[in-house]
Protein backbone atom coordinates (compact mmCIF):
# COMPACT_ATOMS: atom_id res chain seq x y z
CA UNK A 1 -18.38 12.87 -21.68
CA UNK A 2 -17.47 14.97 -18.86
CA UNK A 3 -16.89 13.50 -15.53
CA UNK A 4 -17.51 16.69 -13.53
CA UNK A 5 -21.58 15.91 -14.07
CA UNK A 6 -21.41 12.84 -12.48
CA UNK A 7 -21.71 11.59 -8.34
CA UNK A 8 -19.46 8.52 -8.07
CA UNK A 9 -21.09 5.65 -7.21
CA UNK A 10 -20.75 4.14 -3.92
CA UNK A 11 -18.11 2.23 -2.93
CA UNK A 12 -18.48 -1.60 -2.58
CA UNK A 13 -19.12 -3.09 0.89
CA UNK A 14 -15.28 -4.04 1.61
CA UNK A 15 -16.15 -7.75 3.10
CA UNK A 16 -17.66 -8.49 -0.15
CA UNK A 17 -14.63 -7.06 -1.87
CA UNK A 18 -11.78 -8.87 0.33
CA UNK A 19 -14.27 -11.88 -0.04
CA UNK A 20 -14.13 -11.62 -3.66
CA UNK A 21 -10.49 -11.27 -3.51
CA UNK A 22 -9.99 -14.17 -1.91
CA UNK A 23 -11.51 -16.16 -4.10
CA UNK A 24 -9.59 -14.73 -6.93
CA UNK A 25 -6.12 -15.57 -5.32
CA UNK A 26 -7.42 -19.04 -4.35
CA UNK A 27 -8.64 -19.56 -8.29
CA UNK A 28 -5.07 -18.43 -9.11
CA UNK A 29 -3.41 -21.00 -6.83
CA UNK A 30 -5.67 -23.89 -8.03
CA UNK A 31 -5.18 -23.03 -12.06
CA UNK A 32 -2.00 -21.46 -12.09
CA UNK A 33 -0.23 -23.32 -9.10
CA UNK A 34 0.77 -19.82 -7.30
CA UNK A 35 0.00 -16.60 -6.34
CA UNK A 36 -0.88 -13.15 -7.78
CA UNK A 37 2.79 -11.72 -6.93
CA UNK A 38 3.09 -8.69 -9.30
CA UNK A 39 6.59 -8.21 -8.30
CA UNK A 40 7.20 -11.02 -10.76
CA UNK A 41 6.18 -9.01 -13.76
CA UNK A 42 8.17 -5.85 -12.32
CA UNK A 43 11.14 -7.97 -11.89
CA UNK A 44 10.42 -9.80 -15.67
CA UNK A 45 10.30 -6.22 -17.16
CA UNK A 46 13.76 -5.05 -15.40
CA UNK A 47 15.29 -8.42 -16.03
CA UNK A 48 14.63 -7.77 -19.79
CA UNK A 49 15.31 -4.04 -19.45
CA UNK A 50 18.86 -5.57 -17.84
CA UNK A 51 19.52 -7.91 -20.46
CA UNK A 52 19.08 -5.49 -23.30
CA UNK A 53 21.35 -3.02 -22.05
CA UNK A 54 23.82 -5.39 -20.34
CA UNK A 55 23.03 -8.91 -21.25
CA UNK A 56 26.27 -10.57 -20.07
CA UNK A 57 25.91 -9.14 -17.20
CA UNK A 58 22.10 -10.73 -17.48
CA UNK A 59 22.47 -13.67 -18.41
CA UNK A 60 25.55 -14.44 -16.03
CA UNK A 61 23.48 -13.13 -12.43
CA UNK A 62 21.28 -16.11 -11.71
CA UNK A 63 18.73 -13.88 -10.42
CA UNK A 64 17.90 -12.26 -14.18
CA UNK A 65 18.50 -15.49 -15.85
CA UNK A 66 15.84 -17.56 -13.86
CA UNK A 67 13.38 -14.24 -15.49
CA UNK A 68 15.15 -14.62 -18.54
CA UNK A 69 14.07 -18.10 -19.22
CA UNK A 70 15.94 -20.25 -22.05
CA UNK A 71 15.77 -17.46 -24.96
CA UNK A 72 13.03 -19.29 -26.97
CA UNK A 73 10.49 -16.68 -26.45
CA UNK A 74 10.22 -13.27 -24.82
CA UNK A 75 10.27 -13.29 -20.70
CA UNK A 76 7.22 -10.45 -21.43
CA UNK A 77 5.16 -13.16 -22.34
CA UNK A 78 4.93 -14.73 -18.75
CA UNK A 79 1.33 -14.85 -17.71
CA UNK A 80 2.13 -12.16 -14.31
CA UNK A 81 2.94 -9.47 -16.73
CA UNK A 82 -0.29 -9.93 -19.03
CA UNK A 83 -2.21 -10.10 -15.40
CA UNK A 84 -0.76 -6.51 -14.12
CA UNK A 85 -1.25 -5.04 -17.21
CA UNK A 86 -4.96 -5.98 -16.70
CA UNK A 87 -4.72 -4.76 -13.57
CA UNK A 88 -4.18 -1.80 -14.92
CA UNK A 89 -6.39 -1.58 -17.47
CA UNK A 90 -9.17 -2.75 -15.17
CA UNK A 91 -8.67 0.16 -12.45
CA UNK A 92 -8.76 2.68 -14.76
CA UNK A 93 -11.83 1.07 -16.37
CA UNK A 94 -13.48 0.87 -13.34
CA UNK A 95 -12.52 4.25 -12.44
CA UNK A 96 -14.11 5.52 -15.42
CA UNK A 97 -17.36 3.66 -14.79
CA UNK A 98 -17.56 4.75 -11.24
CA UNK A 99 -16.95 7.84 -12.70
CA UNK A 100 -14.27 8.37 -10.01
CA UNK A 101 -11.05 9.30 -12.61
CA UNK A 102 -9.46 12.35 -11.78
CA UNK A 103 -5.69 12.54 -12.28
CA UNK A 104 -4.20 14.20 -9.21
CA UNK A 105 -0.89 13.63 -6.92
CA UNK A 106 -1.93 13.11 -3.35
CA UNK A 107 0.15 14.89 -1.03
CA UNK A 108 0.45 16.60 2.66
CA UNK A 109 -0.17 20.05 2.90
CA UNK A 110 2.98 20.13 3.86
CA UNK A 111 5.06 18.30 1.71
CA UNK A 112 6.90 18.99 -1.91
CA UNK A 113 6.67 17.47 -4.99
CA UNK A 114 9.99 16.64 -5.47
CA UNK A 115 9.99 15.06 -2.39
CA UNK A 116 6.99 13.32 -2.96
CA UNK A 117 8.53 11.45 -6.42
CA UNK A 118 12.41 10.73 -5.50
CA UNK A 119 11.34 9.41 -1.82
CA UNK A 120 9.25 6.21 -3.97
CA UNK A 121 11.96 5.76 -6.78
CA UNK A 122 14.67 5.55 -4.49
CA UNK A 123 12.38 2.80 -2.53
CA UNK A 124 11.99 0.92 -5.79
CA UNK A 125 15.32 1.24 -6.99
CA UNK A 126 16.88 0.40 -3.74
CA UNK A 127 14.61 -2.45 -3.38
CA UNK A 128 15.44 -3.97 -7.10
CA UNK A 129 19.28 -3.25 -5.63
CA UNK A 130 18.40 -5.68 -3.29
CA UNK A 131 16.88 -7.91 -4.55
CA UNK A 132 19.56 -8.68 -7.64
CA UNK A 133 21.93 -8.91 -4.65
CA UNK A 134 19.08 -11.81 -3.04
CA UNK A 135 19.94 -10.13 0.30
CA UNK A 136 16.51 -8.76 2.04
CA UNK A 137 13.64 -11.06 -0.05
CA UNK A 138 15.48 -14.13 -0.46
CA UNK A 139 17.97 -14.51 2.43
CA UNK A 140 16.72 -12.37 5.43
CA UNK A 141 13.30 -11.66 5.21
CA UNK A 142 10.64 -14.73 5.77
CA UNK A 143 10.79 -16.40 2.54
CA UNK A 144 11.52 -20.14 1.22
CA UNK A 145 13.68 -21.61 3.33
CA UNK A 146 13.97 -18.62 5.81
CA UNK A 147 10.19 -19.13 6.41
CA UNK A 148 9.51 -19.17 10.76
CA UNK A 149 13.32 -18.81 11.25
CA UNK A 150 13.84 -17.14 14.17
CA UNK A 151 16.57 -14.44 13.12
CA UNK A 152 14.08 -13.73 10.00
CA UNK A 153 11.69 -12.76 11.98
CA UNK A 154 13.59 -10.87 14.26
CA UNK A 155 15.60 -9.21 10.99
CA UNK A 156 11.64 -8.15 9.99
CA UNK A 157 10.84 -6.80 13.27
CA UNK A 158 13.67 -4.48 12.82
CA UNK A 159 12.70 -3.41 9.71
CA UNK A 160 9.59 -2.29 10.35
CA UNK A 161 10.45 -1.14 14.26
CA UNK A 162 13.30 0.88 12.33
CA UNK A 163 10.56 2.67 9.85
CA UNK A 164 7.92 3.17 12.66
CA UNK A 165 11.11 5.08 14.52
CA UNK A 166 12.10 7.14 11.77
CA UNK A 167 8.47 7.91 10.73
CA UNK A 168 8.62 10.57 13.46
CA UNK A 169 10.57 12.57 11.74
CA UNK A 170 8.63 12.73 8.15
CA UNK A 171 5.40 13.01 9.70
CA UNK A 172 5.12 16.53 8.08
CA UNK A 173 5.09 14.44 4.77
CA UNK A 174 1.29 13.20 4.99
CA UNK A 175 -0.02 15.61 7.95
């Protein structure tokens, strides 16, 4: 089948979507009893990556062994890395049936490719850094217990005041 031939269909009306959405999330808190956090089956996948390549190291931090579970069965098999796998498998399906698929890296007219792919991984590693320390997502951004604590929120306004001031200088990136 060639997808050249084909005029995607139109998008969805996005009120219906987010609507839809909703829903979904509120389904997942009433079966499941939380959210549809897919940085849990990121952080399951490193935690196991960690513990095969280092698993004293693993199963010492208590931030891989809470992912690691009690060894009776595999930590793949939690329920948030079956759901972003069909996550997945359901945007490329739709893609396909929208007949929107086309592989391509979005970019700035400006910008290079290299740049482009280290910029992310650094992100990601740097935040997975973090996190095994429990410094930004479990101590000073607004979660559990830090939730509506004044220097949280403050410690997030800087964040994000700190990235809207040094946006300026990779605008050239994505104009």
């Amino acid at each position: 089948m060639n997808l050249e031939q084909h005029t995607p269909r139109p998008y969805w009306n996005s009120y219906w979507a987010g609507f839809g959405l909703g829903l979904v999330l509120l389904a997942s808190f009433v079966i499941m009893g939380r959210g549809l956090g897919a940085s849990g089956a990121f952080t399951t996948a490193v935690a196991t990556v960690v513990h095969q390549v280092a698993p004293a190291h693993a199963e010492n931090s208590p931030f891989y062994s809470e992912y690691l579970g009690d060894g009776t069965h595999s930590p793949l098999k939690d329920w948030l890395v079956f759901e972003v796998l069909g996550v997945f498998v359901g945007g490329f399906l739709s893609g396909v049936l929208a007949h929107r698929l086309k592989f391509t890296v979005e970019q700035g007219p400006r910008s290079t490719t290299p740049v482009d792919w280290l910029l992310p991984l650094w992100a990601e590693a740097d935040g997975h850094w973090c996190k095994d320390r429990a410094w930004l997502h479990q101590r000073s951004g607004p979660h559990r217990r830090a939730l509506l604590n004044v220097g949280s929120w403050a410690f997030m306004w800087c964040v994000f005041g700190g990235a809207y001031a040094v946006a300026y200088f990779f605008r050239k990136q994505w104009i």
